[in-house]
C-alpha atoms as a PDB file:
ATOM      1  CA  UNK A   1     184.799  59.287 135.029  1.00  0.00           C
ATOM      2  CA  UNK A   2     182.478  60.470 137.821  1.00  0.00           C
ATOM      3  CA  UNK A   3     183.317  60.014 141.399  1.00  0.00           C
ATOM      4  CA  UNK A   4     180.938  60.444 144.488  1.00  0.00           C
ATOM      5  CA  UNK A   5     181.737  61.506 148.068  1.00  0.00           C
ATOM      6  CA  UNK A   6     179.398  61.083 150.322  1.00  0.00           C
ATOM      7  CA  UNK A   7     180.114  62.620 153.864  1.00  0.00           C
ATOM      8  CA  UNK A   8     178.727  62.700 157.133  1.00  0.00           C
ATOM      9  CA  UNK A   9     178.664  66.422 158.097  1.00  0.00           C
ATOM     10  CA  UNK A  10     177.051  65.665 161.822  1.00  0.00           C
ATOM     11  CA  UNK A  11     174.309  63.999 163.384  1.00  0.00           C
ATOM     12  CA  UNK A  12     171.445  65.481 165.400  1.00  0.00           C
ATOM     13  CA  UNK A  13     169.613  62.731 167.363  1.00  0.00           C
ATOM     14  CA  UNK A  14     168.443  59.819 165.315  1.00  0.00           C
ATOM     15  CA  UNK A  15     169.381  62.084 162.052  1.00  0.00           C
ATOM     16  CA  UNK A  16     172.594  62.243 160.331  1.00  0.00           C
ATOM     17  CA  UNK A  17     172.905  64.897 157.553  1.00  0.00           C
ATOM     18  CA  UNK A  18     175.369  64.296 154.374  1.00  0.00           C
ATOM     19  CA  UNK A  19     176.971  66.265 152.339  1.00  0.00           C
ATOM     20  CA  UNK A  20     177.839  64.949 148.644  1.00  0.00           C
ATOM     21  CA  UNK A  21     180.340  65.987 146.587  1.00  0.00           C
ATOM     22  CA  UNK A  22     180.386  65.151 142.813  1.00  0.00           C
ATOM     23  CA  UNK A  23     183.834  65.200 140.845  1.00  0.00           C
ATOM     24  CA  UNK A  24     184.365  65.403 136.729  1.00  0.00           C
ATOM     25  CA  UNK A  25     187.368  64.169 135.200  1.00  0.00           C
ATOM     26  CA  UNK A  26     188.248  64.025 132.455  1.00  0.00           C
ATOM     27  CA  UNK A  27     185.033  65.011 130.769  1.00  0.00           C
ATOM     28  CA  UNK A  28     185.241  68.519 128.406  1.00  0.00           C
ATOM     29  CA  UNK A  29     182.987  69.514 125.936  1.00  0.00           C
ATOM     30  CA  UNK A  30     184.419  68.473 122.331  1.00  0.00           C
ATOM     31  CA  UNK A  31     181.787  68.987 120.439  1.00  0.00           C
ATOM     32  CA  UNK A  32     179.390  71.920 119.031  1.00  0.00           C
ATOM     33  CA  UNK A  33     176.981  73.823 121.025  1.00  0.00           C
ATOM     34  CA  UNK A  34     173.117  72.641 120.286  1.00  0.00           C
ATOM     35  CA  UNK A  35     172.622  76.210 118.593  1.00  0.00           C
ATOM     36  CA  UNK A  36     175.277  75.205 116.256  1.00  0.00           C
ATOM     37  CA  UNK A  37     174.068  72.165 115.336  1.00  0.00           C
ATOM     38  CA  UNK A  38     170.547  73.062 115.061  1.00  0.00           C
ATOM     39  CA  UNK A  39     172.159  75.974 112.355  1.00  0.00           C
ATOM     40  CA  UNK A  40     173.913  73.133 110.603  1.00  0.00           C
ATOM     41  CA  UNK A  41     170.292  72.537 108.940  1.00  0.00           C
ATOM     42  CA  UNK A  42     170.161  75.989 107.280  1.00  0.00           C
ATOM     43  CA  UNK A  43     171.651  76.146 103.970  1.00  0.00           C
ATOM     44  CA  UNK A  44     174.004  79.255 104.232  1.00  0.00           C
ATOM     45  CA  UNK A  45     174.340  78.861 100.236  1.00  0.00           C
ATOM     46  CA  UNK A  46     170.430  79.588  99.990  1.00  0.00           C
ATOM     47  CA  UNK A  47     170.483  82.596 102.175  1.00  0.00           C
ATOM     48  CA  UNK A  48     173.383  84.256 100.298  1.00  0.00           C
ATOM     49  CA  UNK A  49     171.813  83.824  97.320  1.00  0.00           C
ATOM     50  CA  UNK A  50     168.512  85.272  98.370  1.00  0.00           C
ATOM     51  CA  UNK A  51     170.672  87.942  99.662  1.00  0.00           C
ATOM     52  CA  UNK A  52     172.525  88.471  96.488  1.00  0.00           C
ATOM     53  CA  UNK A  53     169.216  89.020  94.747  1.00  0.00           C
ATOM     54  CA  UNK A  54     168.003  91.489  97.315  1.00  0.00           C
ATOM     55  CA  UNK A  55     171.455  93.359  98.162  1.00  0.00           C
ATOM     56  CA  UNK A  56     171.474  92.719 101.511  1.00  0.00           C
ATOM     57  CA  UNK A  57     175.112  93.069 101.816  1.00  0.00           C
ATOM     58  CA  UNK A  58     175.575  96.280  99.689  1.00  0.00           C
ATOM     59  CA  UNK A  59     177.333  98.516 101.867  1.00  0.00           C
ATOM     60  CA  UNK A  60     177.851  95.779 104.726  1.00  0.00           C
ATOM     61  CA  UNK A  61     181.644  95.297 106.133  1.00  0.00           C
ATOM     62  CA  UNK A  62     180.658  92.759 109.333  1.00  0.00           C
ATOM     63  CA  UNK A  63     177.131  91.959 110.205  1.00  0.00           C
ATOM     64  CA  UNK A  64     175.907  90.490 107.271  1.00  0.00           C
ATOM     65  CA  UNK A  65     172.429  89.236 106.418  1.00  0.00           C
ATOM     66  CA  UNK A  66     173.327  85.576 107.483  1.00  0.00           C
ATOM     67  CA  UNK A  67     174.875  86.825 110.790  1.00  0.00           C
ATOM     68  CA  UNK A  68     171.174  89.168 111.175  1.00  0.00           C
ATOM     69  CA  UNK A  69     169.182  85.533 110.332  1.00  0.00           C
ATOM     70  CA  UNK A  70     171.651  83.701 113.112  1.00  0.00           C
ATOM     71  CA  UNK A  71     170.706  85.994 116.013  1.00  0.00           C
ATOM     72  CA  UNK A  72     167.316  86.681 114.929  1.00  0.00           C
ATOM     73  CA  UNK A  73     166.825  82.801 115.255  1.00  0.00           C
ATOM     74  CA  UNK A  74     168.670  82.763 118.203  1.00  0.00           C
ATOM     75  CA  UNK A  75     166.251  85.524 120.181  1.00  0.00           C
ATOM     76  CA  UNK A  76     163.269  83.472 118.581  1.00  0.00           C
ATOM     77  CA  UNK A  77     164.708  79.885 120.165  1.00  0.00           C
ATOM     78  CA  UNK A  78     165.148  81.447 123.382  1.00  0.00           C
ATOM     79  CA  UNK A  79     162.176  83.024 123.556  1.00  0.00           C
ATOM     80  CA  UNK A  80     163.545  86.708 124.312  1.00  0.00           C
ATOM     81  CA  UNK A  81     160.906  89.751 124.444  1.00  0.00           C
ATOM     82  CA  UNK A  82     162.674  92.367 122.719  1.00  0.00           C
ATOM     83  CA  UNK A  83     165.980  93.094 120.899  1.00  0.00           C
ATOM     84  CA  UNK A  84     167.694  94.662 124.573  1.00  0.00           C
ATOM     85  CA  UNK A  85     167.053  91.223 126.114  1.00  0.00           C
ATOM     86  CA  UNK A  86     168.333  89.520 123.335  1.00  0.00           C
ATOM     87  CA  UNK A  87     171.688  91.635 122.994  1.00  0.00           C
ATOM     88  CA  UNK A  88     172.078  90.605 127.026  1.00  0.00           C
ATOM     89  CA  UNK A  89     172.006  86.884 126.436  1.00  0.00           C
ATOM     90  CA  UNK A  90     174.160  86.928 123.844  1.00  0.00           C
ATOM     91  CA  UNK A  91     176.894  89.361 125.483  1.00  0.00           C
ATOM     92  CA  UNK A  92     176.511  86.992 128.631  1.00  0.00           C
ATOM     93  CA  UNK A  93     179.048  84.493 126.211  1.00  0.00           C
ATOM     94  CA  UNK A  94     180.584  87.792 124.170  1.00  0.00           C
ATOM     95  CA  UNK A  95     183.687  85.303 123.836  1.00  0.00           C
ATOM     96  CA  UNK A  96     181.754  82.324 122.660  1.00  0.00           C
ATOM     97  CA  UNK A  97     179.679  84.487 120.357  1.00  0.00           C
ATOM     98  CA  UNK A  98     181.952  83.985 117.603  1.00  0.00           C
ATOM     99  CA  UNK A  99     181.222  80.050 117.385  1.00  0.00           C
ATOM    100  CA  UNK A 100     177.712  79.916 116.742  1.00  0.00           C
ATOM    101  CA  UNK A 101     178.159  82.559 113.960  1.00  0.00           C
ATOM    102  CA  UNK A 102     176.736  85.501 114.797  1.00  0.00           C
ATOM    103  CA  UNK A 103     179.923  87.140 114.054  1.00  0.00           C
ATOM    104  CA  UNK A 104     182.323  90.004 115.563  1.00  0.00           C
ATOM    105  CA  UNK A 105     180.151  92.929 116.066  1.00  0.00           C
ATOM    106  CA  UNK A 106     176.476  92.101 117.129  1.00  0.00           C
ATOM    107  CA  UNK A 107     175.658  95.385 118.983  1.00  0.00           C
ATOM    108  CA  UNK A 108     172.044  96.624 119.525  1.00  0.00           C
ATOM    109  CA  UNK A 109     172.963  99.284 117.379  1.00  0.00           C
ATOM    110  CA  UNK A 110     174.183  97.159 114.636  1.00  0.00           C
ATOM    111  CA  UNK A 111     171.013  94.596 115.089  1.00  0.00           C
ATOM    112  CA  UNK A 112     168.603  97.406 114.850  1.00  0.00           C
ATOM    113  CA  UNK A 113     170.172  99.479 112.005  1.00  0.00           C
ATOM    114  CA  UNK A 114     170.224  96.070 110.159  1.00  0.00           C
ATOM    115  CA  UNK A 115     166.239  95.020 110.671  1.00  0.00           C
ATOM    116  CA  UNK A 116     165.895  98.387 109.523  1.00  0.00           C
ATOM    117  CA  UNK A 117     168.057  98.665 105.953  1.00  0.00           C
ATOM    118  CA  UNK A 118     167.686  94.988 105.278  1.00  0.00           C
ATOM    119  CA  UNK A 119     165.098  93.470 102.866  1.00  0.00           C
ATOM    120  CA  UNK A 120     162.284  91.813 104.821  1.00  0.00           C
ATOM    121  CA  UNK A 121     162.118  89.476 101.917  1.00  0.00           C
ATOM    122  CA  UNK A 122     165.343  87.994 102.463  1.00  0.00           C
ATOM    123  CA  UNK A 123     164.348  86.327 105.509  1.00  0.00           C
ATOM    124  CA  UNK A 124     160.602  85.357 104.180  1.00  0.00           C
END
């Protein structure tokens, strides 16, 4: 439900000025984020495979190729200008990061050392 106030805060000659308040209740997010839905479209099963073929995840303990393609995507959605800007957004939600998949430890170090050792081919 949504509830308006509307108040009169005062009145200066032949104006009166209002002040509206808007309440929620009983409305909550249940669903995904849009990012996560959009992802929902990209088969995971593909990308491992490609992966597989590649190594991509020789040698990789957290931030694995499909984590690297997640927030790779992510900076390209959002339109960010370079790999510092899009660490920021995504540490702005550092607790929600988990739910879109992008994982545990996306770092700028970990980002970069990853477009660096992984196979550009993986992601072609």
């Amino acid at each position: 439900m949504i509830y308006y106030t509307l108040q009169v805060l005062f009145r200066r000659g032949d104006l009166n000025f209002y002040f509206c308040s808007i309440y929620y209740e009983g409305i909550m997010n249940k669903g995904k984020f849009v990012y996560a839905q959009i992802v929902e479209f990209l088969p995971q099963r593909v990308s491992d495979t490609i992966a597989l073929k590649y190594d991509g995840n020789r040698y990789v303990k957290h931030f694995t190729c499909w984590n690297q393609l997640l927030v790779m995507e992510f900076g390209q959605l959002t339109t960010r200008d370079s790999l510092r800007d899009l660490i920021v957004a995504i540490d702005a939600h550092n607790k929600k990061s988990y739910h879109p998949g992008f994982g545990k430890s996306v770092t700028r170090n970990n980002l970069s050392k990853a477009n660096v050792n992984h196979d550009c081919r993986i992601f072609e």
